[in-house]
Protein backbone atom coordinates (compact mmCIF):
# COMPACT_ATOMS: atom_id res chain seq x y z
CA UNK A 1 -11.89 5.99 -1.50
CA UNK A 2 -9.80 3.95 1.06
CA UNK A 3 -9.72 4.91 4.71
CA UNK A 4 -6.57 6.60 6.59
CA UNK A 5 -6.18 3.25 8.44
CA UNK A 6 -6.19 1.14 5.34
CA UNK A 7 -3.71 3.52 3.27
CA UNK A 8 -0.97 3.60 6.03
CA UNK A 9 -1.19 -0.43 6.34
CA UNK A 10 -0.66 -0.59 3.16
CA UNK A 11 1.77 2.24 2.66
CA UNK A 12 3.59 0.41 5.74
CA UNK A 13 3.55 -2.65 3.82
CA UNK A 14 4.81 -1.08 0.66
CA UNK A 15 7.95 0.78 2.44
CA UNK A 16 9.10 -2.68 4.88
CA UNK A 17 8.80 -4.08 0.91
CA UNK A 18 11.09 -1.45 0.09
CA UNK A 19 13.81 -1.72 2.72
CA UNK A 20 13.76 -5.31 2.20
CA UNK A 21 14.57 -4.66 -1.71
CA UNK A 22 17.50 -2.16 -0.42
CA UNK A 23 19.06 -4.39 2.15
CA UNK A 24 19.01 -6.75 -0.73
CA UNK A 25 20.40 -4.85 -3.41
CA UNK A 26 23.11 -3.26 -1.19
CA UNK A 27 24.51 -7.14 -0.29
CA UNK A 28 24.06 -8.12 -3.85
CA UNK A 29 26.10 -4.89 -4.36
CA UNK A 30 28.70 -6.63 -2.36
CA UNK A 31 29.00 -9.41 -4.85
CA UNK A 32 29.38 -7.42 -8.16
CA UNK A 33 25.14 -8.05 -8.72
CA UNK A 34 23.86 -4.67 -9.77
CA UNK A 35 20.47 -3.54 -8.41
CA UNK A 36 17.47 -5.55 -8.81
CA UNK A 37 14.08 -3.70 -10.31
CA UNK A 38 10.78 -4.91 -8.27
CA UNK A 39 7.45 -4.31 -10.72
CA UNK A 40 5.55 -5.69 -7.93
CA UNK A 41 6.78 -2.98 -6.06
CA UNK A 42 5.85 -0.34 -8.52
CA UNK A 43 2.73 -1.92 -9.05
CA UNK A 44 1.55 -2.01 -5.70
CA UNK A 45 2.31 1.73 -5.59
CA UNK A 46 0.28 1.88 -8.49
CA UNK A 47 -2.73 0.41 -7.26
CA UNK A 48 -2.12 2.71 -3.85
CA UNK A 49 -2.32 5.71 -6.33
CA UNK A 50 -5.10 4.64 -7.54
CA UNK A 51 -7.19 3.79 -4.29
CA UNK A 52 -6.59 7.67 -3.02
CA UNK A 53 -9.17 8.45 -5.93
CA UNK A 54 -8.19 11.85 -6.56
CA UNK A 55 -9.93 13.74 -9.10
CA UNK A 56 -7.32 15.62 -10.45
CA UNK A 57 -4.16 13.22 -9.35
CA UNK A 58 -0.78 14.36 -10.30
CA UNK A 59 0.59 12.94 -13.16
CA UNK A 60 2.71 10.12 -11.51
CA UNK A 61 0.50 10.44 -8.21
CA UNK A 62 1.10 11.74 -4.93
CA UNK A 63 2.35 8.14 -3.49
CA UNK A 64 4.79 7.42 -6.55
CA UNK A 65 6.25 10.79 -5.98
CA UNK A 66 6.73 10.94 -2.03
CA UNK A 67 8.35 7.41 -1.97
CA UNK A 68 10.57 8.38 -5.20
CA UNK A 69 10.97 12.00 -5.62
CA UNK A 70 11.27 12.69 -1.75
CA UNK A 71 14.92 11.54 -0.54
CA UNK A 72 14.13 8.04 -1.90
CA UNK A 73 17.55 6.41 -0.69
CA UNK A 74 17.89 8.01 2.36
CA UNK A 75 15.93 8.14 5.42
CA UNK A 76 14.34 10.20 6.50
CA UNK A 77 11.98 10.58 3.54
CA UNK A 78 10.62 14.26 3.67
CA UNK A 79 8.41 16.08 1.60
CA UNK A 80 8.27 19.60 1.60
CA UNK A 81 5.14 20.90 -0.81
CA UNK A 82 2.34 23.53 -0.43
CA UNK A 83 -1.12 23.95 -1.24
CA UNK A 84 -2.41 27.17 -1.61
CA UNK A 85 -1.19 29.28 1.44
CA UNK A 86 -0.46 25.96 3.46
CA UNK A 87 2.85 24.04 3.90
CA UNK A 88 3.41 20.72 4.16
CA UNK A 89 6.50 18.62 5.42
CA UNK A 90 5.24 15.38 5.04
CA UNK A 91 7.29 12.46 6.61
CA UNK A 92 4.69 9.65 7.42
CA UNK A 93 2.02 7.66 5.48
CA UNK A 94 -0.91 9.26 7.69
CA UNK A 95 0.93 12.74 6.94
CA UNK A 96 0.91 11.90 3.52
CA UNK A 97 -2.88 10.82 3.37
CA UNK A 98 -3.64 13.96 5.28
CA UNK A 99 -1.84 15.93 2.54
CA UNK A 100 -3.55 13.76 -0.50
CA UNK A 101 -7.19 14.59 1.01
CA UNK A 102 -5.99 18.53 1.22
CA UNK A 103 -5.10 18.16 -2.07
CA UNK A 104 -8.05 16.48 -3.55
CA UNK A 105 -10.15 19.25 -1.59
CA UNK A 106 -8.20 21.90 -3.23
CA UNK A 107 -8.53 19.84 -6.61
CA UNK A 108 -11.74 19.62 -6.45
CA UNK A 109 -12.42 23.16 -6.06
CA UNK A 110 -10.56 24.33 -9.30
C-alpha cells in the first residue's frame, strides 16, 4: 500500500506531466500537428492504480478515472461520487487518496 505522502508526489508528478503534454499539444495545435498520445503517461497512471492496492478496484481504477473521466481538459478537475450515504467532491490528490481508502474500506466490507 503506498502512503498519502507518496501518492500525492506522485499524483503531482503525474498531473505537471500532464499540463506539460497539453501546453504542448495546444502549440502543436497551432501548427496543423494533431495531439500527441503519451503511454508513459498512461502507464505511470497505471502503476499509480496499482500501488493504491484496492481489493475490489474499479475496472479502470479510481486514478485513471478522476484524471480522465472528471473534467479532464478543464481545470478545475472535480469529482463528484458517493459511497454509501457519504459524498464526495474530490478535487485534490490527498482528496482523492482519502476517497480511494473509503472506498477500499467499503470494498472490503462487501
Amino acid at each position: 500500500m503506498i502512503s498519502k505522502q507518496e501518492f500525492v508526489k506522485a499524483l503531482n508528478a503525474i498531473l505537471a506531466r500532464e499540463a506539460l503534454r497539453n501546453k504542448i499539444d495546444n502549440d502543436m495545435a497551432g501548427i496543423g500537428i494533431g495531439i500527441i498520445a503519451d503511454p508513459l503517461e498512461d502507464a505511470l497512471v497505471d502503476v499509480l492504480d496499482a500501488t493504491l492496492d484496492l481489493n475490489h478496484p474499479p475496472k479502470d481504477g479510481i486514478v485513471s478515472w478522476w484524471l480522465y473521466e472528471c473534467s479532464a481538459v478543464t481545470a478545475p478537475r472535480v469529482g463528484k461520487c458517493s459511497i454509501g450515504d457519504k459524498d464526495y467532491t474530490i478535487t485534490t490528490p490527498e482528496e482523492l487518496y482519502d476517497y480511494a481508502m473509503d472506498y477500499q474500506g467499503v470494498a472490503c466490507a462487501k
